[in-house]
PDB file of N, CA and C in Angstrom:
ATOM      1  N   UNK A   1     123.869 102.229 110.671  1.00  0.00           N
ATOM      2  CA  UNK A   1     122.948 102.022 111.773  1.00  0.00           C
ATOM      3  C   UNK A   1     121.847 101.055 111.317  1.00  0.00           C
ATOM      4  N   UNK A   2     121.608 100.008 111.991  1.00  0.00           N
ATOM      5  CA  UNK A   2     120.611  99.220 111.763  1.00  0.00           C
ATOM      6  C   UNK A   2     119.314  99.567 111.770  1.00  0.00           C
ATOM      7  N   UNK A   3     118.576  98.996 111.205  1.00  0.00           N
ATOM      8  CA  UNK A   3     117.021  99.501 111.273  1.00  0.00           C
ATOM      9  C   UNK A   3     116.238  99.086 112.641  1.00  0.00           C
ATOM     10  N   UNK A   4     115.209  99.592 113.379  1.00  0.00           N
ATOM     11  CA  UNK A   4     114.680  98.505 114.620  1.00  0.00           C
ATOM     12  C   UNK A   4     114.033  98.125 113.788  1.00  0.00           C
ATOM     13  N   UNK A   5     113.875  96.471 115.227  1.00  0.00           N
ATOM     14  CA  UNK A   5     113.035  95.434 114.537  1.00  0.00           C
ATOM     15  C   UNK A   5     111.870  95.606 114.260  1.00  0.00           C
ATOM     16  N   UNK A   6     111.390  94.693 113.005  1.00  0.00           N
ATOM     17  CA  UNK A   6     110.154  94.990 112.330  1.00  0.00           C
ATOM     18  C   UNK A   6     109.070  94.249 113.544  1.00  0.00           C
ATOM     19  N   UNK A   7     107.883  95.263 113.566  1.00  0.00           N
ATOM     20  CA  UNK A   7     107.094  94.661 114.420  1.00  0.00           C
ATOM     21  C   UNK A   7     105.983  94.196 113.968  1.00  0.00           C
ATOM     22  N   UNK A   8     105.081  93.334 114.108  1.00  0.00           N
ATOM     23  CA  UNK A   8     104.218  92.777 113.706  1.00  0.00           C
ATOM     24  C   UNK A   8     103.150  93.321 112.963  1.00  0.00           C
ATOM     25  N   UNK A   9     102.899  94.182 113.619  1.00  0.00           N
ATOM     26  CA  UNK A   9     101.472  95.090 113.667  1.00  0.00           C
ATOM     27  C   UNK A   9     102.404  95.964 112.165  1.00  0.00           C
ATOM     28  N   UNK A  10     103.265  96.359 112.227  1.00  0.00           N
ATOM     29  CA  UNK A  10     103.985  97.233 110.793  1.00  0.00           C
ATOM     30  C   UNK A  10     103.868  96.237 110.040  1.00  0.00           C
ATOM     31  N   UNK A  11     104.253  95.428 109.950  1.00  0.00           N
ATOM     32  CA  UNK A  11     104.305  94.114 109.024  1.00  0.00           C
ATOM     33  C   UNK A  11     102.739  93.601 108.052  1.00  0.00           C
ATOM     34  N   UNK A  12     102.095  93.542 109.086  1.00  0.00           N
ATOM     35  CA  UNK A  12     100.586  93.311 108.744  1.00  0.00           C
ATOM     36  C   UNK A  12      99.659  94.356 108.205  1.00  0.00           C
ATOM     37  N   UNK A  13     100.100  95.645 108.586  1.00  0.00           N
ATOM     38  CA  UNK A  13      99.666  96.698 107.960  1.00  0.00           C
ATOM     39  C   UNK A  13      99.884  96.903 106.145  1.00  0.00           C
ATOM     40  N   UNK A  14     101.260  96.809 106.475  1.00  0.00           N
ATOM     41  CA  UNK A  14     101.870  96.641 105.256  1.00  0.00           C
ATOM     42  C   UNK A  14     101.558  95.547 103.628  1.00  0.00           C
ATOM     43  N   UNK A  15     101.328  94.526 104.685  1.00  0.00           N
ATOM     44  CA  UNK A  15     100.854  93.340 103.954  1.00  0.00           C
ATOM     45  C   UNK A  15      99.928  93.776 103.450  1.00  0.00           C
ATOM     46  N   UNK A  16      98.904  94.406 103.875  1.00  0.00           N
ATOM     47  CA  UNK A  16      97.336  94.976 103.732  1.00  0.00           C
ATOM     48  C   UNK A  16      97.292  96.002 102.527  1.00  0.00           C
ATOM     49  N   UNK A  17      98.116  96.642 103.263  1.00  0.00           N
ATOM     50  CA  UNK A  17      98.074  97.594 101.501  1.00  0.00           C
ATOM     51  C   UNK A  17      98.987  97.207 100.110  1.00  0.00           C
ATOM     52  N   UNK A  18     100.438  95.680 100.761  1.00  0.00           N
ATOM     53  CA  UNK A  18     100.599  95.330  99.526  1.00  0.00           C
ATOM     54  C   UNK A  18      99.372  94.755  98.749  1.00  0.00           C
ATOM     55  N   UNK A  19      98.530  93.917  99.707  1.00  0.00           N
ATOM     56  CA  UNK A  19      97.859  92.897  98.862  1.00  0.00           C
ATOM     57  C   UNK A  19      96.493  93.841  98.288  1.00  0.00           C
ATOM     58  N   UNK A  20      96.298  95.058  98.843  1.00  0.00           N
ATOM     59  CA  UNK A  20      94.992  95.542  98.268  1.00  0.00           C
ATOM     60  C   UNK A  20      95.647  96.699  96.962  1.00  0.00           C
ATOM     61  N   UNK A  21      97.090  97.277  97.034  1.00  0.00           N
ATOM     62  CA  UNK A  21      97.457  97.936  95.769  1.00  0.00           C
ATOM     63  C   UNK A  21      98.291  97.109  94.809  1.00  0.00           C
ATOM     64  N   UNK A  22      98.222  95.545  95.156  1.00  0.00           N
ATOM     65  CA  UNK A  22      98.541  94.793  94.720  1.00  0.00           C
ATOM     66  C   UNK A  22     100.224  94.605  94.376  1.00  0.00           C
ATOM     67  N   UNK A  23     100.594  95.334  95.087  1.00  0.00           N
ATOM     68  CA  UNK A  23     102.057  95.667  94.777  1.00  0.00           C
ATOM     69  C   UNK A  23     103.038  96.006  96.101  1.00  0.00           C
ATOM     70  N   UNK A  24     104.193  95.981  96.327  1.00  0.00           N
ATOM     71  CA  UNK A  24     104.677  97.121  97.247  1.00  0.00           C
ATOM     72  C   UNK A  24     106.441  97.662  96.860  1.00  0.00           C
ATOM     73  N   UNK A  25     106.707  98.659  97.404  1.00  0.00           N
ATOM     74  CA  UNK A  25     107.954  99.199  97.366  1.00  0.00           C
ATOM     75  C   UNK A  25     108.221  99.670  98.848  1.00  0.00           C
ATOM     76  N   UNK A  26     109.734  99.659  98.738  1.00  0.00           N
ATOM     77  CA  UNK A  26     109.949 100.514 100.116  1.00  0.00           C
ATOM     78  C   UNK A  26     109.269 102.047  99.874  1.00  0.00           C
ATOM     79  N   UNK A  27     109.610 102.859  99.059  1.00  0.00           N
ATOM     80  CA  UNK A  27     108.865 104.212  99.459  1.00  0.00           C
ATOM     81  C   UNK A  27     106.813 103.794  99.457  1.00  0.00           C
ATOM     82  N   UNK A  28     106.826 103.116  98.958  1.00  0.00           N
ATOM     83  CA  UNK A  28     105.197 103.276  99.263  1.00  0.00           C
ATOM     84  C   UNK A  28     105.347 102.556 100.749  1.00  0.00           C
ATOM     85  N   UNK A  29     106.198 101.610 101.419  1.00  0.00           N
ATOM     86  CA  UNK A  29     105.835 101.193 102.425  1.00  0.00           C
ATOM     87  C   UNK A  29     106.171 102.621 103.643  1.00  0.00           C
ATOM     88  N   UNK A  30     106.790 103.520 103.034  1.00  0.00           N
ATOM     89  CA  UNK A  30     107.288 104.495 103.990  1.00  0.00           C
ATOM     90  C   UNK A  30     106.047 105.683 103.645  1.00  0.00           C
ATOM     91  N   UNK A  31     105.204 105.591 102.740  1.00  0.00           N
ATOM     92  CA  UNK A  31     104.279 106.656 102.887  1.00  0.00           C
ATOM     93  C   UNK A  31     102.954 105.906 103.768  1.00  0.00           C
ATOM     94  N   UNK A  32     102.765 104.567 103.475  1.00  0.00           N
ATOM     95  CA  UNK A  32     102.009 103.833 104.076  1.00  0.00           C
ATOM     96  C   UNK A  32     101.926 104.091 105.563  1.00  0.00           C
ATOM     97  N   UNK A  33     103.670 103.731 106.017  1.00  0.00           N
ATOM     98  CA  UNK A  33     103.720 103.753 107.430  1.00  0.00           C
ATOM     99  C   UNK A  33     104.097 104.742 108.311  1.00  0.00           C
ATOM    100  N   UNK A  34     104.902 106.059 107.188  1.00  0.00           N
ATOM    101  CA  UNK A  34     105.284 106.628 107.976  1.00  0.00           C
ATOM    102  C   UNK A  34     106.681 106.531 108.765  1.00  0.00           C
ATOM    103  N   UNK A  35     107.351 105.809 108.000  1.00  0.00           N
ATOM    104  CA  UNK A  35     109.008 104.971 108.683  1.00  0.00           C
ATOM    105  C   UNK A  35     109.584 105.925 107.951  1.00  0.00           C
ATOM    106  N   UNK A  36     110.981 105.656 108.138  1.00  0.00           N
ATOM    107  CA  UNK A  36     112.287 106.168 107.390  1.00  0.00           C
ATOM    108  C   UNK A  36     112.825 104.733 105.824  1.00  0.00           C
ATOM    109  N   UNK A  37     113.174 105.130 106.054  1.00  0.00           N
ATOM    110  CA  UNK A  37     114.267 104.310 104.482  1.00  0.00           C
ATOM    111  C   UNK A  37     114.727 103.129 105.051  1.00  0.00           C
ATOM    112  N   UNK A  38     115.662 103.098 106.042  1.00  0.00           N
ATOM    113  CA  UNK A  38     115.666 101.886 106.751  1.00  0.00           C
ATOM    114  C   UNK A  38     114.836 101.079 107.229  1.00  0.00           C
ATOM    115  N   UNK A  39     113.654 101.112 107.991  1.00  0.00           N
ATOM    116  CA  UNK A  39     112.721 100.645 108.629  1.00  0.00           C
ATOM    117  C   UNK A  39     111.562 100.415 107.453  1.00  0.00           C
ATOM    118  N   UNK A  40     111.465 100.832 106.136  1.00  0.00           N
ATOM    119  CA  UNK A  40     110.948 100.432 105.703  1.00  0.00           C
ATOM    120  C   UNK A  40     111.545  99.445 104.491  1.00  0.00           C
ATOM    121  N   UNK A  41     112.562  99.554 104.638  1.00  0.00           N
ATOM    122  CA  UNK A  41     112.953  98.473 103.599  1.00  0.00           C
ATOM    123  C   UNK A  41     113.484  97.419 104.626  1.00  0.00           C
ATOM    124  N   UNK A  42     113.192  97.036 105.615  1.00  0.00           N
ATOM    125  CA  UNK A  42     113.428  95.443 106.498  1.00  0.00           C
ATOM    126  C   UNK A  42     112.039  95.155 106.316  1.00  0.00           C
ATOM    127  N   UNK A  43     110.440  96.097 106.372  1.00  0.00           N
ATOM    128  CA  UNK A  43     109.514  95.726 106.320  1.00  0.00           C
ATOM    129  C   UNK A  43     109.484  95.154 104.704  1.00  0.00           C
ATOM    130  N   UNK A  44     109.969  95.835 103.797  1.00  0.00           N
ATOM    131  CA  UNK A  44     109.731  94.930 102.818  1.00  0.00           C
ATOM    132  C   UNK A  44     110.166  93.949 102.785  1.00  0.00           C
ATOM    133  N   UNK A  45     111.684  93.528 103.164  1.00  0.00           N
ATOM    134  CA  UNK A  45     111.972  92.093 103.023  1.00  0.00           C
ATOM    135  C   UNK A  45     111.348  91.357 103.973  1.00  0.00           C
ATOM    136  N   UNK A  46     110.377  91.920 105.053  1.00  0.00           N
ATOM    137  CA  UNK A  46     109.787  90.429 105.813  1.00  0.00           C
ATOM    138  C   UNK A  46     108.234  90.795 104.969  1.00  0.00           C
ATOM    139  N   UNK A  47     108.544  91.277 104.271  1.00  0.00           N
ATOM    140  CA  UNK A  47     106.794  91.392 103.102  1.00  0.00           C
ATOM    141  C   UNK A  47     107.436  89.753 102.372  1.00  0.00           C
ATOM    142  N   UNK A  48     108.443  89.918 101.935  1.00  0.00           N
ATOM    143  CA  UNK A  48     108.993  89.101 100.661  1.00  0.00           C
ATOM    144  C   UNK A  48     109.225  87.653 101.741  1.00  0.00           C
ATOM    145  N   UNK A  49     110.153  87.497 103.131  1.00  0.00           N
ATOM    146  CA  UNK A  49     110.253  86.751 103.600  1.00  0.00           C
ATOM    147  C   UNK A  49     109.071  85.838 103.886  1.00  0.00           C
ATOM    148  N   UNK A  50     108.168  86.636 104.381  1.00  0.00           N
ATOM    149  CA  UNK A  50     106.386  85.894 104.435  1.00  0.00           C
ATOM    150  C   UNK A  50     105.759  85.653 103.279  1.00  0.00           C
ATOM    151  N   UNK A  51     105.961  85.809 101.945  1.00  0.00           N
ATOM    152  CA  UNK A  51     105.719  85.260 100.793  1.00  0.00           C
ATOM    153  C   UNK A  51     104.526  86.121 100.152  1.00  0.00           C
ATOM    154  N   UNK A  52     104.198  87.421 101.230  1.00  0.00           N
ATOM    155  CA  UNK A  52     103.507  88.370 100.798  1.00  0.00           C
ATOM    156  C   UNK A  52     103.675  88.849  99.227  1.00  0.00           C
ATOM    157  N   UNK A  53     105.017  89.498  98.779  1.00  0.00           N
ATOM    158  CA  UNK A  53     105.046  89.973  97.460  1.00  0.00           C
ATOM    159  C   UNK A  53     106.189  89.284  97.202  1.00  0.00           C
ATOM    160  N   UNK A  54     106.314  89.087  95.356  1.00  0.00           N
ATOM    161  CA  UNK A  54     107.370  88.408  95.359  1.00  0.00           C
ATOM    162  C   UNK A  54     108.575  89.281  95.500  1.00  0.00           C
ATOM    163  N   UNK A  55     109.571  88.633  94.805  1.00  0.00           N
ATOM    164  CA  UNK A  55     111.364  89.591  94.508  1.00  0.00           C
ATOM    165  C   UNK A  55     110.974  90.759  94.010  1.00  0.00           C
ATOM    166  N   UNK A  56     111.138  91.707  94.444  1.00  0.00           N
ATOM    167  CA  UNK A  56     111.684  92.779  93.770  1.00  0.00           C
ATOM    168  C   UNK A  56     112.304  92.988  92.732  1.00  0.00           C
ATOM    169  N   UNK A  57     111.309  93.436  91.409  1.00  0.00           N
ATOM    170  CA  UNK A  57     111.774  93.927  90.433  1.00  0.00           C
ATOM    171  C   UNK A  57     112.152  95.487  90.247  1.00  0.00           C
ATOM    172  N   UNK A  58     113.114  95.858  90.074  1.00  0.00           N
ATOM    173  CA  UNK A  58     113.827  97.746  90.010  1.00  0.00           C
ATOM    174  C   UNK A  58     112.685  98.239  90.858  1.00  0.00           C
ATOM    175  N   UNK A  59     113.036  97.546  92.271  1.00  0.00           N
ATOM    176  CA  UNK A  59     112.792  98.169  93.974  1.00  0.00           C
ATOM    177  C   UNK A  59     111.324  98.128  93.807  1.00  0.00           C
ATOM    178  N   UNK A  60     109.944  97.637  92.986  1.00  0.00           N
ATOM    179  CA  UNK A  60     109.115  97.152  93.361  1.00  0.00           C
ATOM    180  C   UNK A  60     108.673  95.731  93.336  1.00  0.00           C
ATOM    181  N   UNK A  61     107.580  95.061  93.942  1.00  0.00           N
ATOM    182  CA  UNK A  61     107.271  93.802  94.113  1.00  0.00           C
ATOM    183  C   UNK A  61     105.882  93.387  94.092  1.00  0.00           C
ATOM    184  N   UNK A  62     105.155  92.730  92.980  1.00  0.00           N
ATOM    185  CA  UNK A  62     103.900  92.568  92.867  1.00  0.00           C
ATOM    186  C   UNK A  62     103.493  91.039  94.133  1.00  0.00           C
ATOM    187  N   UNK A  63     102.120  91.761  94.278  1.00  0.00           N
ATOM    188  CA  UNK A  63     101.432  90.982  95.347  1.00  0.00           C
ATOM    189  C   UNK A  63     101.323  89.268  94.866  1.00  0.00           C
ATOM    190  N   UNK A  64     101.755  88.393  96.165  1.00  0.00           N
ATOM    191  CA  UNK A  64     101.130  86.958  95.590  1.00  0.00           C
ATOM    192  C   UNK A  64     100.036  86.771  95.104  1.00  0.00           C
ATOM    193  N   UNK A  65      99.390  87.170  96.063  1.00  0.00           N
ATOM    194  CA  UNK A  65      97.844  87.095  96.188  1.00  0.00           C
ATOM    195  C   UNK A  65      97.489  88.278  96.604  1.00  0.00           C
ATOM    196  N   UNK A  66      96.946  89.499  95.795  1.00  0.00           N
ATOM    197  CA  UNK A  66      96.251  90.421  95.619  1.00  0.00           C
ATOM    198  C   UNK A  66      95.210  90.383  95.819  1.00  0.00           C
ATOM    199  N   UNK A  67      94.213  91.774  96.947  1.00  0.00           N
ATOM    200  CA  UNK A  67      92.796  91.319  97.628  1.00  0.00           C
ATOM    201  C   UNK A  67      92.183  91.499  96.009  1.00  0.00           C
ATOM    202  N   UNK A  68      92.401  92.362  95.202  1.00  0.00           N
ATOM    203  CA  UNK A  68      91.518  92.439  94.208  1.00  0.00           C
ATOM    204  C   UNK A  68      91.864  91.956  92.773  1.00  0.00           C
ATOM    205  N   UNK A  69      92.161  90.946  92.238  1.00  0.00           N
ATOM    206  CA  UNK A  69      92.497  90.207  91.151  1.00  0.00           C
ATOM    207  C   UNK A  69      92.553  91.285  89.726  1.00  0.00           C
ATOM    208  N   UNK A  70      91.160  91.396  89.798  1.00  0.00           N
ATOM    209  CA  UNK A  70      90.859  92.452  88.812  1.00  0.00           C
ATOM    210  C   UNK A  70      90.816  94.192  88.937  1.00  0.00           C
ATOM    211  N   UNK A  71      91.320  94.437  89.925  1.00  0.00           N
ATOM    212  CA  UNK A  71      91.492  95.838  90.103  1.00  0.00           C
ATOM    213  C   UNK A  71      90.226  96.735  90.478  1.00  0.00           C
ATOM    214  N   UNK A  72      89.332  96.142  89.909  1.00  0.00           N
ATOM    215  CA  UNK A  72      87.986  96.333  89.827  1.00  0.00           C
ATOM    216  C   UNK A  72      87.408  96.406  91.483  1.00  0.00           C
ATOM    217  N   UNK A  73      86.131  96.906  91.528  1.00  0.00           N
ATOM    218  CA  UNK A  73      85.631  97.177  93.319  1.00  0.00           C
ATOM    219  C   UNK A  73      84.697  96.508  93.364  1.00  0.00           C
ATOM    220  N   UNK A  74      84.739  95.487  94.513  1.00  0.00           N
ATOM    221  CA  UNK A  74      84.552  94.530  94.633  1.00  0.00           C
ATOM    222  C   UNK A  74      82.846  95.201  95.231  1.00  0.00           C
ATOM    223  N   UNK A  75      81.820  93.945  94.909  1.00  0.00           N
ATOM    224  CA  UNK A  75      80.714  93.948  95.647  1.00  0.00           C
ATOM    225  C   UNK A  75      80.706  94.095  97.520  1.00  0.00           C
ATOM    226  N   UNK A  76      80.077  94.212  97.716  1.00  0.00           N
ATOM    227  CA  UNK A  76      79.999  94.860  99.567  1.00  0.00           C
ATOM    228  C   UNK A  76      81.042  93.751  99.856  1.00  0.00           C
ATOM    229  N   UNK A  77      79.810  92.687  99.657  1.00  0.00           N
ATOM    230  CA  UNK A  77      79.664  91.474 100.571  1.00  0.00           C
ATOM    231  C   UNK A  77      81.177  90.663 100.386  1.00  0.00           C
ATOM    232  N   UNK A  78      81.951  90.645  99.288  1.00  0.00           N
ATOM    233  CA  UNK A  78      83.167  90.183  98.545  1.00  0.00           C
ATOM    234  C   UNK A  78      84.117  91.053  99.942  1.00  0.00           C
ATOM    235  N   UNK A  79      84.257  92.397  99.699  1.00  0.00           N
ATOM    236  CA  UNK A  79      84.523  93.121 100.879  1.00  0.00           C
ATOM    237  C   UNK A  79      85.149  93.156 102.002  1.00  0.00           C
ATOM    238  N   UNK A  80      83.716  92.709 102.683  1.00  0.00           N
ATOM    239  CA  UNK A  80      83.438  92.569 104.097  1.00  0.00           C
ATOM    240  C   UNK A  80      84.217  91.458 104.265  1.00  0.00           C
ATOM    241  N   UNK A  81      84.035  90.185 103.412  1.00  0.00           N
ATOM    242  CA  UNK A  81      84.641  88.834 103.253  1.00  0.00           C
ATOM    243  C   UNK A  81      85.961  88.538 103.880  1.00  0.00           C
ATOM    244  N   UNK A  82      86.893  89.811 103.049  1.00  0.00           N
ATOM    245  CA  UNK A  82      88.306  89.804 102.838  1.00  0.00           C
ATOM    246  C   UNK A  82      88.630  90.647 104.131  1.00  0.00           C
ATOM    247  N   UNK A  83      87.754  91.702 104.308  1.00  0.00           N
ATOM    248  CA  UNK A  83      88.694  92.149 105.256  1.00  0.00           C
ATOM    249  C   UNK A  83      88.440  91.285 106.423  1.00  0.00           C
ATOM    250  N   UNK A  84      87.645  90.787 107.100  1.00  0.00           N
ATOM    251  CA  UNK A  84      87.292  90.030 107.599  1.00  0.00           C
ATOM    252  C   UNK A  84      88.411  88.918 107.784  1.00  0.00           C
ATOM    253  N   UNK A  85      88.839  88.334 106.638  1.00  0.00           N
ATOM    254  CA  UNK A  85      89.715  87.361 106.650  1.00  0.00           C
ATOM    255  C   UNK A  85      91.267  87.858 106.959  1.00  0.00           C
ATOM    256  N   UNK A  86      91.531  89.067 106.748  1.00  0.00           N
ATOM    257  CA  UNK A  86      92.502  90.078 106.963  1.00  0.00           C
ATOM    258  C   UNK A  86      92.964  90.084 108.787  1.00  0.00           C
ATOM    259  N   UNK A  87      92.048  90.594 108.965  1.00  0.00           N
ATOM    260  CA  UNK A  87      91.906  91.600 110.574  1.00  0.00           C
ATOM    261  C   UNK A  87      91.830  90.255 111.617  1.00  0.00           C
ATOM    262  N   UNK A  88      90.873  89.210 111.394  1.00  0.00           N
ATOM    263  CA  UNK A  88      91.235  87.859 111.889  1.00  0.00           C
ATOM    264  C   UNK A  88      93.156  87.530 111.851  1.00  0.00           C
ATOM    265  N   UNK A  89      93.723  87.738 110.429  1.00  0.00           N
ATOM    266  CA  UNK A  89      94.816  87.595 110.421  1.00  0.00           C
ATOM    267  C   UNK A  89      95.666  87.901 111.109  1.00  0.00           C
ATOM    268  N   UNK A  90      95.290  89.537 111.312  1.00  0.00           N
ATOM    269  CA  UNK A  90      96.354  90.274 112.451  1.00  0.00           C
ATOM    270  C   UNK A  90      96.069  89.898 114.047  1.00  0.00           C
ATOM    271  N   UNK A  91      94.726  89.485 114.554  1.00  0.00           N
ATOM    272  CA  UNK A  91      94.695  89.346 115.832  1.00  0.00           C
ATOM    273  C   UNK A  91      95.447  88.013 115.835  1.00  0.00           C
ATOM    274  N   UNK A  92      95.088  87.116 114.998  1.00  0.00           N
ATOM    275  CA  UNK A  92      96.270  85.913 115.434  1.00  0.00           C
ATOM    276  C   UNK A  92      97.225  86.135 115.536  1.00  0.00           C
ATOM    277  N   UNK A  93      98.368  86.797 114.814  1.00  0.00           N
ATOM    278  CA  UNK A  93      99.379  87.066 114.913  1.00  0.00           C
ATOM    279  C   UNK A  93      99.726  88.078 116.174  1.00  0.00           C
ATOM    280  N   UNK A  94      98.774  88.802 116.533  1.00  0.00           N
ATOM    281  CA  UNK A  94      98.984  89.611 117.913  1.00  0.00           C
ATOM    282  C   UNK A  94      99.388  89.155 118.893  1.00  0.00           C
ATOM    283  N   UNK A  95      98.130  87.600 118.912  1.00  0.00           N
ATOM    284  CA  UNK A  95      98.139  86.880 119.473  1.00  0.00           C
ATOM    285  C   UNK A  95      99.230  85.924 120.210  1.00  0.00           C
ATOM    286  N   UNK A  96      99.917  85.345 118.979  1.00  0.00           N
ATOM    287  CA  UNK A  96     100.861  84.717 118.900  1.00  0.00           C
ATOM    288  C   UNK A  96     102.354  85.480 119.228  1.00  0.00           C
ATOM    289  N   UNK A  97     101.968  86.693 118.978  1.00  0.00           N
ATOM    290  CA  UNK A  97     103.293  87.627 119.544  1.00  0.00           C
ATOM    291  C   UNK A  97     103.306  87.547 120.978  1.00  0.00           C
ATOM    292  N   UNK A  98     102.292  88.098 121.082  1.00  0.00           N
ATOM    293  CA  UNK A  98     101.577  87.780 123.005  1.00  0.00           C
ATOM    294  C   UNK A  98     102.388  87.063 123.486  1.00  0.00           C
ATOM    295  N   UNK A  99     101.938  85.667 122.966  1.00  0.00           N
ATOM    296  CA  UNK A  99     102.336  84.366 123.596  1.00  0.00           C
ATOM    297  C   UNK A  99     103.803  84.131 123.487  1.00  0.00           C
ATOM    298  N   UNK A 100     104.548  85.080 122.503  1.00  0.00           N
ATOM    299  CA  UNK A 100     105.712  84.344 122.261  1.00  0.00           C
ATOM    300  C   UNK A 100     106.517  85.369 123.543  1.00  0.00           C
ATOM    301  N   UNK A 101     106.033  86.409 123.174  1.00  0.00           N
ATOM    302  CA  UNK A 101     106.492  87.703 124.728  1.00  0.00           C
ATOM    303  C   UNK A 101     106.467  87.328 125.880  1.00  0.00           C
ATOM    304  N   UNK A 102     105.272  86.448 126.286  1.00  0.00           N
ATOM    305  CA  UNK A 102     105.025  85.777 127.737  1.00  0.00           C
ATOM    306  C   UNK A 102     105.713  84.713 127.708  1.00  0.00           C
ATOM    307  N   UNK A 103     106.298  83.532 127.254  1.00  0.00           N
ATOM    308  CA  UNK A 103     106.802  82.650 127.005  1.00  0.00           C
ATOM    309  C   UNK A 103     108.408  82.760 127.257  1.00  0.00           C
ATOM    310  N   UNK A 104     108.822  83.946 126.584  1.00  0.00           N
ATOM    311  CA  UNK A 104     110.435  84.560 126.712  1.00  0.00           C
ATOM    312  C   UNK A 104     110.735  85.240 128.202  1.00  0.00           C
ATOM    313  N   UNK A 105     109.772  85.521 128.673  1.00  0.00           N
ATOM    314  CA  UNK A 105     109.639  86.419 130.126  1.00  0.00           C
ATOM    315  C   UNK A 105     110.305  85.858 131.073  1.00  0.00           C
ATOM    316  N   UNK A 106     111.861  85.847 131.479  1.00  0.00           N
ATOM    317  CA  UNK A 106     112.047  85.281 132.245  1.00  0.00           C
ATOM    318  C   UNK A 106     112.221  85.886 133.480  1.00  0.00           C
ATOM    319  N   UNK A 107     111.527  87.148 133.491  1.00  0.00           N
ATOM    320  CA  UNK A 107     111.686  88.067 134.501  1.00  0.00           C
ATOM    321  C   UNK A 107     110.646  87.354 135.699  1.00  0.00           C
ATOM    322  N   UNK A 108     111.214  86.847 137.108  1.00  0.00           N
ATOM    323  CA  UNK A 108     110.622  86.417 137.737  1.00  0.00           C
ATOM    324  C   UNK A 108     110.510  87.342 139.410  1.00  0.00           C
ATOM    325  N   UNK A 109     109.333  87.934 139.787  1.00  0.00           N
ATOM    326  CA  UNK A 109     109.098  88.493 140.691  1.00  0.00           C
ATOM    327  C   UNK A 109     109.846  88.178 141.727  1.00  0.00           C
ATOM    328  N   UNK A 110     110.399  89.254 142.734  1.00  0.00           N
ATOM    329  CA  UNK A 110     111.503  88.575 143.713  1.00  0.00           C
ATOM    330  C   UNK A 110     110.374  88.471 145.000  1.00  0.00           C
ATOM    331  N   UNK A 111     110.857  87.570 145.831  1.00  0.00           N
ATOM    332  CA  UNK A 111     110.225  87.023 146.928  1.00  0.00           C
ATOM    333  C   UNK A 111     110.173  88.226 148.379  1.00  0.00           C
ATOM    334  N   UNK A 112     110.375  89.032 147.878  1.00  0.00           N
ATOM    335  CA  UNK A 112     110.281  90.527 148.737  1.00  0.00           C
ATOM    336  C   UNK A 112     108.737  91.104 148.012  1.00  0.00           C
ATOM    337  N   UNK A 113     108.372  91.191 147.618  1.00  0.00           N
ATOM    338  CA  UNK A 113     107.443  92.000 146.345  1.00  0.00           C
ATOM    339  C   UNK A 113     106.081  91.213 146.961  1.00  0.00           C
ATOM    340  N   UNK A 114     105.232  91.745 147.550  1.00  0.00           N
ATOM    341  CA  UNK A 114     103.663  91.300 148.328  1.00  0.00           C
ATOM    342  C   UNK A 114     102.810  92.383 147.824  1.00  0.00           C
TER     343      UNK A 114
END
């Protein structure tokens, strides 16, 4: 049985806690999200497909770009910065889902319907 498709908002979540535990696996993406085994291992490969974490080494995958370099806790303002730059991330992409949903819509109201 196939997995359903990965949805955006899972995807970006995901991304979020690869890049802030600097790492990801399918079972951490399934405690993260709350998926099954299937559904979380398509989210990892569109982690890996988006260039989020690299290949998978023995079923885990360290972050490209990790929010915290040094592991260390970051000052407020460092923070605020990132997530900031984060959460911007996901509304674009919401965004752009939006648009790609309205765009595919070829459902057109029938001329009875006032």
């Amino acid at each position: 049985m196939a997995a359903a498709p990965v949805q955006a908002i899972q995807l970006n979540w995901a991304a979020l806690f690869a890049r802030t535990h600097a790492k990801a696996s399918p079972a951490l993406i399934q405690s993260w999200l709350g998926v099954g085994p299937a559904q979380a291992q398509a989210v990892m490969s569109g982690l890996v497909e988006r260039g989020i974490v690299g290949a998978p080494v023995a079923g885990t995958a360290a972050a490209v770009q990790p929010i915290y370099q040094s592991r260390a806790v970051p000052g407020t303002r460092v923070a605020v910065a990132k997530v900031k730059d984060i959460v911007e991330g996901f509304v674009r992409d919401a965004l752009e889902d939006d648009a790609e949903v309205r765009e595919g819509d070829t459902h057109e109201a029938s001329p009875d319907a006032d």
